[in-house]
Protein backbone atom coordinates (compact mmCIF):
# COMPACT_ATOMS: atom_id res chain seq x y z
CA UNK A 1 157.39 -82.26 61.91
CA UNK A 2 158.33 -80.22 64.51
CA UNK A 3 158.27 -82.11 68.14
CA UNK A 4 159.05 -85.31 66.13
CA UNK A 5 162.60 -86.18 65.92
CA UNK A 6 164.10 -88.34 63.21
CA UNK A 7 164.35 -91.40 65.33
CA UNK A 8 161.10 -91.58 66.75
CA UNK A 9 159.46 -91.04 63.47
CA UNK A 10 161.25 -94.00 62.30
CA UNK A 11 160.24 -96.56 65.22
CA UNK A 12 155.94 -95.97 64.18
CA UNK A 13 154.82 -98.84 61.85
CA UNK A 14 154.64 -98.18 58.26
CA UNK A 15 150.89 -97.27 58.34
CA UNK A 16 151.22 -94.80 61.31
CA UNK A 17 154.20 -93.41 59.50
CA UNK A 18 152.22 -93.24 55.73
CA UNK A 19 148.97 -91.18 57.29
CA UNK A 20 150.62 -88.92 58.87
CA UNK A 21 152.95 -87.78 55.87
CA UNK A 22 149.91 -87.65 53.66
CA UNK A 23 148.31 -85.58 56.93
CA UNK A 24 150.92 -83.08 56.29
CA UNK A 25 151.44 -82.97 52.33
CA UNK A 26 147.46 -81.79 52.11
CA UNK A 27 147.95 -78.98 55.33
CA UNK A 28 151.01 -77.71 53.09
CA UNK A 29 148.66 -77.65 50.05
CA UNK A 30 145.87 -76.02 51.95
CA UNK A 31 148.08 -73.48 53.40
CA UNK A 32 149.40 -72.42 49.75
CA UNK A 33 145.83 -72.57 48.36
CA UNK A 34 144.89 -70.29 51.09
CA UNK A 35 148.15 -67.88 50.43
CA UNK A 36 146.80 -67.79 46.53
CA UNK A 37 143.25 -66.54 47.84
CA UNK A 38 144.57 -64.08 49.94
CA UNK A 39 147.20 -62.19 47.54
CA UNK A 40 145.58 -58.59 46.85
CA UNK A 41 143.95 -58.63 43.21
CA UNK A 42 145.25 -56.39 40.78
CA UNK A 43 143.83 -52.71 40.71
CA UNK A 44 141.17 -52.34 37.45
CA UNK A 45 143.47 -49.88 36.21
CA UNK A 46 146.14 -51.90 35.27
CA UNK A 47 144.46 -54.24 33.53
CA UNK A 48 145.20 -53.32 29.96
CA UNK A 49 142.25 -53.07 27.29
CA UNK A 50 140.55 -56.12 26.03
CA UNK A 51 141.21 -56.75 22.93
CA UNK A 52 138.92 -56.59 20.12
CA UNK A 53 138.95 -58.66 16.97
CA UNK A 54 140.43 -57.18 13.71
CA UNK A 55 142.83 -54.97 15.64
CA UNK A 56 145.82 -54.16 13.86
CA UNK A 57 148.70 -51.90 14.75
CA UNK A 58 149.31 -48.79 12.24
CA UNK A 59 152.83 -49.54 10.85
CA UNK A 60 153.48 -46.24 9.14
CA UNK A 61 152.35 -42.42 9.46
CA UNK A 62 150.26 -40.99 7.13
CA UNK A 63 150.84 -37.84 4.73
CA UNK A 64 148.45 -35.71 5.58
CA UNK A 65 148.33 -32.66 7.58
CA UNK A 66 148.56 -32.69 11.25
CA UNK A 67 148.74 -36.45 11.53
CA UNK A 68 149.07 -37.30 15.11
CA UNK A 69 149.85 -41.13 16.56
CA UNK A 70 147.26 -41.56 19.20
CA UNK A 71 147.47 -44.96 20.42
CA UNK A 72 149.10 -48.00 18.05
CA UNK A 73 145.64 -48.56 15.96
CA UNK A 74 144.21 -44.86 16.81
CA UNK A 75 145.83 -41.65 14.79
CA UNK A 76 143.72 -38.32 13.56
CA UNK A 77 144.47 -35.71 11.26
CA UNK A 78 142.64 -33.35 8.30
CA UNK A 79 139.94 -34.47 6.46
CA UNK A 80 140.82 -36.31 3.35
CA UNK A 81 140.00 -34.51 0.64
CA UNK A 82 141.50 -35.68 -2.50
CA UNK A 83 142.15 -39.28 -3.89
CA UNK A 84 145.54 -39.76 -3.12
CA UNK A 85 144.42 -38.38 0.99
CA UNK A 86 142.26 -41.54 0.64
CA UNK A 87 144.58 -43.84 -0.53
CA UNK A 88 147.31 -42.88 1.68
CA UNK A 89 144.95 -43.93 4.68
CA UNK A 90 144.36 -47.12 3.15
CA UNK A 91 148.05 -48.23 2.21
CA UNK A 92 147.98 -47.27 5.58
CA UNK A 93 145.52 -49.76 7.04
CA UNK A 94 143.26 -47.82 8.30
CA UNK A 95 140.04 -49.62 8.44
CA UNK A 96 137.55 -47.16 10.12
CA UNK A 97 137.59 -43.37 9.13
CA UNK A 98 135.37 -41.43 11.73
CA UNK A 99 134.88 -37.44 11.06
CA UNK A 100 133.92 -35.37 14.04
CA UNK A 101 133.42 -32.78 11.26
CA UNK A 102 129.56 -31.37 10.16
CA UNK A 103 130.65 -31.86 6.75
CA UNK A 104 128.84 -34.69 5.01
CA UNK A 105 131.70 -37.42 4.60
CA UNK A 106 132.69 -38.39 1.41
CA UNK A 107 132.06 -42.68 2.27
CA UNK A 108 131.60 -43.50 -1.46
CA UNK A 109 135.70 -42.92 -1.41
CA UNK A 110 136.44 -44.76 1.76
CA UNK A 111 134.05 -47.66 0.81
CA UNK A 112 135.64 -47.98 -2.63
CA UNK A 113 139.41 -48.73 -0.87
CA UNK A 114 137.97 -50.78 1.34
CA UNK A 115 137.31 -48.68 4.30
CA UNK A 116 133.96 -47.45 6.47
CA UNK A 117 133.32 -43.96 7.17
CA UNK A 118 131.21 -42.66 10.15
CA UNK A 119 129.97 -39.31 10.86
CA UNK A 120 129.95 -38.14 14.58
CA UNK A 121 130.14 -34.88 14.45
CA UNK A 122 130.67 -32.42 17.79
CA UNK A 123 131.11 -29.09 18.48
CA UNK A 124 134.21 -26.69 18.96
CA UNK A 125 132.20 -25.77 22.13
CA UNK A 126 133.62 -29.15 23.66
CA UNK A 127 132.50 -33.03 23.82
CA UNK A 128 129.58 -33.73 25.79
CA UNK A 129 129.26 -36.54 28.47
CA UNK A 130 127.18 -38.72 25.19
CA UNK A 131 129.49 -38.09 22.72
CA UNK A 132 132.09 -38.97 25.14
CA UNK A 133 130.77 -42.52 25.09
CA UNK A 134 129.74 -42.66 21.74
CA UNK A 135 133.10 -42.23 20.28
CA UNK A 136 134.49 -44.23 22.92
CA UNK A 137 132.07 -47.40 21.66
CA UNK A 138 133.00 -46.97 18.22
CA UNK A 139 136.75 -47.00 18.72
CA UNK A 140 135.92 -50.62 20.98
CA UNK A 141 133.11 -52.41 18.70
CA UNK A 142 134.58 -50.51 14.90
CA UNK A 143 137.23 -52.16 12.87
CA UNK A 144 140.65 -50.75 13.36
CA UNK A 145 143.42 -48.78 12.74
CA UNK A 146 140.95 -45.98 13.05
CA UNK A 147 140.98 -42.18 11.64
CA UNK A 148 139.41 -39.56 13.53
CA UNK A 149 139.69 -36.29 11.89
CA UNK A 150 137.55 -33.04 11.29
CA UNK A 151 138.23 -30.13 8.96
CA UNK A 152 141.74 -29.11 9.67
CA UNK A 153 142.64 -32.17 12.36
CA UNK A 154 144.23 -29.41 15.18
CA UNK A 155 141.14 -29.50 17.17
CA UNK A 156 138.14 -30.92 17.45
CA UNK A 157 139.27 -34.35 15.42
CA UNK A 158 142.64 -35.04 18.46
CA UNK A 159 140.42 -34.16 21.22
CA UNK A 160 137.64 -36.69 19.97
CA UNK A 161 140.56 -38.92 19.56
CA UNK A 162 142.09 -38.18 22.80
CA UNK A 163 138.96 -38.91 24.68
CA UNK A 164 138.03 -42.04 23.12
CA UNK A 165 141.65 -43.50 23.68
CA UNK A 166 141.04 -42.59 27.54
CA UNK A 167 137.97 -44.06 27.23
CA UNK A 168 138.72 -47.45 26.19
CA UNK A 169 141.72 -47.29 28.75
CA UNK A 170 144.37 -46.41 26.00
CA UNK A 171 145.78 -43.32 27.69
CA UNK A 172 145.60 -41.51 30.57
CA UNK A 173 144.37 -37.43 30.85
CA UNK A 174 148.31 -36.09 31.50
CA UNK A 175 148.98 -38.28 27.98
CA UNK A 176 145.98 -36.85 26.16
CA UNK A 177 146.95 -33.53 27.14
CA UNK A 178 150.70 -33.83 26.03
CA UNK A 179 148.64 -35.07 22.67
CA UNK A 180 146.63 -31.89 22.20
CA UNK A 181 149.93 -29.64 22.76
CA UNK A 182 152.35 -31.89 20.22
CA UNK A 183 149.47 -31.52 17.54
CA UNK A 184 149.03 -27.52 18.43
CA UNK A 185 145.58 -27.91 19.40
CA UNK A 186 144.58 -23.65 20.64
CA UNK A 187 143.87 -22.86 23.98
CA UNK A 188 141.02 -20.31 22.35
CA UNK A 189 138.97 -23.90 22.43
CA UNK A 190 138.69 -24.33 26.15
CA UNK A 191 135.87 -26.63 26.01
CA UNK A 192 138.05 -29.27 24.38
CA UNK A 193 140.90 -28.81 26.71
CA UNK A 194 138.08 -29.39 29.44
CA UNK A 195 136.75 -32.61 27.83
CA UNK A 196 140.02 -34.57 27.66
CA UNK A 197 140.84 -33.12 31.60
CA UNK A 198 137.50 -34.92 32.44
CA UNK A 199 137.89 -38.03 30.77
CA UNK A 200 138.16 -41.39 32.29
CA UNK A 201 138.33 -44.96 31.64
CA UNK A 202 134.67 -46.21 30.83
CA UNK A 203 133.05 -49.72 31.58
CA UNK A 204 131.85 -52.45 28.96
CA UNK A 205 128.72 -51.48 30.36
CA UNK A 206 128.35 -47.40 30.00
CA UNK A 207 129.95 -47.66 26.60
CA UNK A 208 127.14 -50.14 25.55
CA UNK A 209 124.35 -47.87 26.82
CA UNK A 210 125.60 -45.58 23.23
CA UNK A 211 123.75 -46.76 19.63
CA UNK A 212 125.74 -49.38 18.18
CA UNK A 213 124.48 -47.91 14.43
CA UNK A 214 127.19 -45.90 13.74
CA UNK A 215 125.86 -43.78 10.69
CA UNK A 216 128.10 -42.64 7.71
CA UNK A 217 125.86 -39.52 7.49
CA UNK A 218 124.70 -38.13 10.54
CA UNK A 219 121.34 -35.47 10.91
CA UNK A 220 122.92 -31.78 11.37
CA UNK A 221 120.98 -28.52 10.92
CA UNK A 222 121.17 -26.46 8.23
CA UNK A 223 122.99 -24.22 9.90
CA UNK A 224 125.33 -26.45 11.13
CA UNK A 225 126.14 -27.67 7.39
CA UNK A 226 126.48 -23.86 5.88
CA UNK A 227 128.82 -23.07 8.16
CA UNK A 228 130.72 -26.25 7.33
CA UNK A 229 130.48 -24.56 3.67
CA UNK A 230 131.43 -21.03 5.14
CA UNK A 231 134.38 -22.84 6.75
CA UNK A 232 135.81 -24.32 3.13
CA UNK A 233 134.55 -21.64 1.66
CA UNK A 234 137.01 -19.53 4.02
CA UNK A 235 140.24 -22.14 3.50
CA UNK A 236 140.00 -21.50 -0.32
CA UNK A 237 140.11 -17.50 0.08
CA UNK A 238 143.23 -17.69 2.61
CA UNK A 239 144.68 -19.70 -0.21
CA UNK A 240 144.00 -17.46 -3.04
CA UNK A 241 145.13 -14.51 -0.71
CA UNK A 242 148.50 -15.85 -0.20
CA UNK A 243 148.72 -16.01 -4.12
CA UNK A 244 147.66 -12.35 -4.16
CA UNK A 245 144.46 -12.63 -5.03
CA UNK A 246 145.23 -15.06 -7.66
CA UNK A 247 144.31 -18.69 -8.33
CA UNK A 248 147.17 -20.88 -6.33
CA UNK A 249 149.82 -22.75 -8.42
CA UNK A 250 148.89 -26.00 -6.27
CA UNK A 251 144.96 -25.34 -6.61
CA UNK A 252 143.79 -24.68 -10.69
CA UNK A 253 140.35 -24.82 -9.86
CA UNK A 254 140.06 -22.15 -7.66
CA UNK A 255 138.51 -19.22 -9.17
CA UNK A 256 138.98 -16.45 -6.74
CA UNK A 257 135.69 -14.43 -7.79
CA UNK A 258 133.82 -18.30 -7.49
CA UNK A 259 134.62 -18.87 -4.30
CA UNK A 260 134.33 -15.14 -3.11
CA UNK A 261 130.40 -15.14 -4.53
CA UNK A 262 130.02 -18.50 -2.52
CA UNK A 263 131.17 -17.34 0.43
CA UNK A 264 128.93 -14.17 -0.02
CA UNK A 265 125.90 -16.55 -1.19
CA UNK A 266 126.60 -18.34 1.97
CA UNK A 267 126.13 -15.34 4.51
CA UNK A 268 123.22 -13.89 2.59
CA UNK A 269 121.52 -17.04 3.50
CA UNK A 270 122.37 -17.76 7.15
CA UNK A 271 120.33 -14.90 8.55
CA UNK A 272 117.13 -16.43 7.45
CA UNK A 273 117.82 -20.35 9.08
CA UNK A 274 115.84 -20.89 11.62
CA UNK A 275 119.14 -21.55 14.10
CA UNK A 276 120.32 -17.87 13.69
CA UNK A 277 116.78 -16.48 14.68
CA UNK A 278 116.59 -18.29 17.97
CA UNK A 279 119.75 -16.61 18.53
CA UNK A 280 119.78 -13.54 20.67
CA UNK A 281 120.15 -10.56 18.73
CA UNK A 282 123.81 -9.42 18.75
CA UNK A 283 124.31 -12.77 16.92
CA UNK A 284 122.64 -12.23 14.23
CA UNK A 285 124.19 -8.60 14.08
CA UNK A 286 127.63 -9.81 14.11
CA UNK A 287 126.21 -12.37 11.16
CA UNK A 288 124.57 -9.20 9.09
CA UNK A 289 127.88 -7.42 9.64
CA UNK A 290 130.14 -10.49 7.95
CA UNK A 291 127.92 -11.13 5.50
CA UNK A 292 128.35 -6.80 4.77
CA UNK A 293 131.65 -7.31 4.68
CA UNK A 294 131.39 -10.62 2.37
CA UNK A 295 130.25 -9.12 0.35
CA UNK A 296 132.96 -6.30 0.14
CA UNK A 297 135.30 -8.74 -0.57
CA UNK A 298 133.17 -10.04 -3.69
CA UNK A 299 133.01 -6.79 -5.06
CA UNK A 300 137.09 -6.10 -4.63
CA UNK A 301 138.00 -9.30 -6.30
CA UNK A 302 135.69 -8.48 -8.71
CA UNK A 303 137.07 -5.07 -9.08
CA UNK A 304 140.53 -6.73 -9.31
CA UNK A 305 141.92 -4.24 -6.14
CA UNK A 306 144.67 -6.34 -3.61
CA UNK A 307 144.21 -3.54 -1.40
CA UNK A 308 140.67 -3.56 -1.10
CA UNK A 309 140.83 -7.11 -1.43
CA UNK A 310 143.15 -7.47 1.97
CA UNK A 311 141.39 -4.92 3.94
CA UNK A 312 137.72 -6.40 3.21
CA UNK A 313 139.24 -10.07 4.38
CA UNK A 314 141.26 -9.11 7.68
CA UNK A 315 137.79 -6.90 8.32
CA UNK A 316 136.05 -10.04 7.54
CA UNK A 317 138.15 -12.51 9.50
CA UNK A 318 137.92 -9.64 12.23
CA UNK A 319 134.21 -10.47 12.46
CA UNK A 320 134.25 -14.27 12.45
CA UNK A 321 136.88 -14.37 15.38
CA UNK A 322 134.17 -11.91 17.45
CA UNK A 323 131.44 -14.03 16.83
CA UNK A 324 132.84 -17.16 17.33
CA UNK A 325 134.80 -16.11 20.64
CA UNK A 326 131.25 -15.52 22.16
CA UNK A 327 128.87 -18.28 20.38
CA UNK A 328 131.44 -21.05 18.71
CA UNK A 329 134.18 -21.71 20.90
């Protein structure tokens, strides 16, 4: 009541003196109400992530190779391949495996423990802008914990997981970076590198302009799949070379002629799909040549010779890393 003093104030009649108290209680209001309206609003980015329903934190890592803690209900890793990979993700409580792998999933296992599987598979080349918000919907809208993992879970499966985390506001690119180092993701795979550098937070609104049908088996080529099959096809051997051309003590069912004549069948094949011929034509000479020297190693397995054994699969491996330095990675 400034101007007002105490005595004068107290010499107005009571109804003077009760109006003009009120008068001032409801300019003190407006002026706080007005203070309220004009405090700066909080940047978007540090709003955290809405949450979704059925979210769950992951309470305990997971046994399987390369397992990497991506956000509290995101992780990745290797594919699960046997029945105890499976049930170690769902003693987990993982809810939602996604591969990023062109292998076709095995969901019969998930579904049977209780979990979904879907197959959104990309390429070691790197994660295009769709794919980007694909995998970024599915980690919103999909029940979690969530798996994300492709064949070995060093590449292609973190980066996918990397990105959608940034996506949906989980991480930032300088934490989805330190991600891809901890896990030993190879700077030989630029692309990837370059997809979780350009990531960003996504709206509601871009991530709902990606299908919401999230498939357990998604469409690849034929090519695609065979050299999903070369790839397993190419684990097996390393394994059966480290036992010296022998089956492995931890793997009785592999037969190292088998899966040598596979991986031959495989590259006798490839020339002919369709993919490989609308490839220029030092591709498909650097595919002739490995399937050559596939077929080397067939015969030295066969012929029970180490030597020849070692020399046909470095000349082998030799081949692959040429070919997929120019056309894969």
């Amino acid at each position: 009541m400034a101007g007002l003093s105490r005595g004068k104030f107290c010499r107005m009649s009571t109804g003077i003196r009760f109006f003009l108290v009120m008068w001032l209680l409801a300019a003190s209001n407006s002026c706080r109400r007005e203070a309220v309206r004009t405090e700066p609003a909080a940047s978007p980015a540090a709003q955290p992530a809405a949450s979704t329903a059925g979210n769950a934190a992951l309470v305990k890592p997971i046994p399987i190779n390369n397992f990497l803690a991506v956000s509290d209900d995101l992780v990745s890793g290797a594919q699960p391949m046997t029945p105890a990979d499976f049930d170690a993700l769902a003693d987990a409580g993982i809810r939602t495996i996604v591969s990023v792998d062109g292998a076709v999933p095995d969901a019969a296992a998930a579904r049977s423990r209780g979990m979904r599987y879907v197959h959104l598979p990309i390429g070691y080349d790197g994660i295009k802008p769709d794919q980007r918000i694909e995998l970024a919907r599915a980690l919103r809208d999909l029940p979690k914990p969530m798996y994300v993992h492709c064949h070995h879970g060093q590449h292609r499966g973190p980066a996918a997981a990397v990105v959608a985390a940034i996506g949906t506001h989980r991480l930032d690119c300088a934490q989805g970076k330190h991600l891809l180092e901890e896990v030993g993701t190879s700077p030989h795979y630029p692309g990837l590198w370059a997809a979780v550098a350009d990531a960003h937070p996504l709206a509601d609104a871009v991530m709902n302009t990606a299908p919401a049908d999230f498939p357990e088996r998604a469409e690849v080529g034929d090519f695609t799949a065979a050299m999903a099959a070369v790839d397993r096809a190419w684990d097996n051997l390393k394994a059966i070379q480290e036992a010296d051309w022998n089956t492995p003590a931890d793997h009785p069912d592999l037969v190292p002629l088998a899966e040598a004549s596979r991986l031959a069948d495989l590259f006798q094949h490839l020339p002919t799909d369709r993919t490989a011929l609308g490839k220029p034509e030092d591709f498909q000479q650097m595919l002739f040549a490995a399937g050559t020297r596939a077929t080397a190693l067939e015969k030295s397995i066969s012929d029970a010779d180490p030597e020849r054994s070692a020399a046909a699969f470095d000349a082998l491996a030799q081949s692959c890393k040429e070919c997929h330095s120019k056309y894969r990675n």
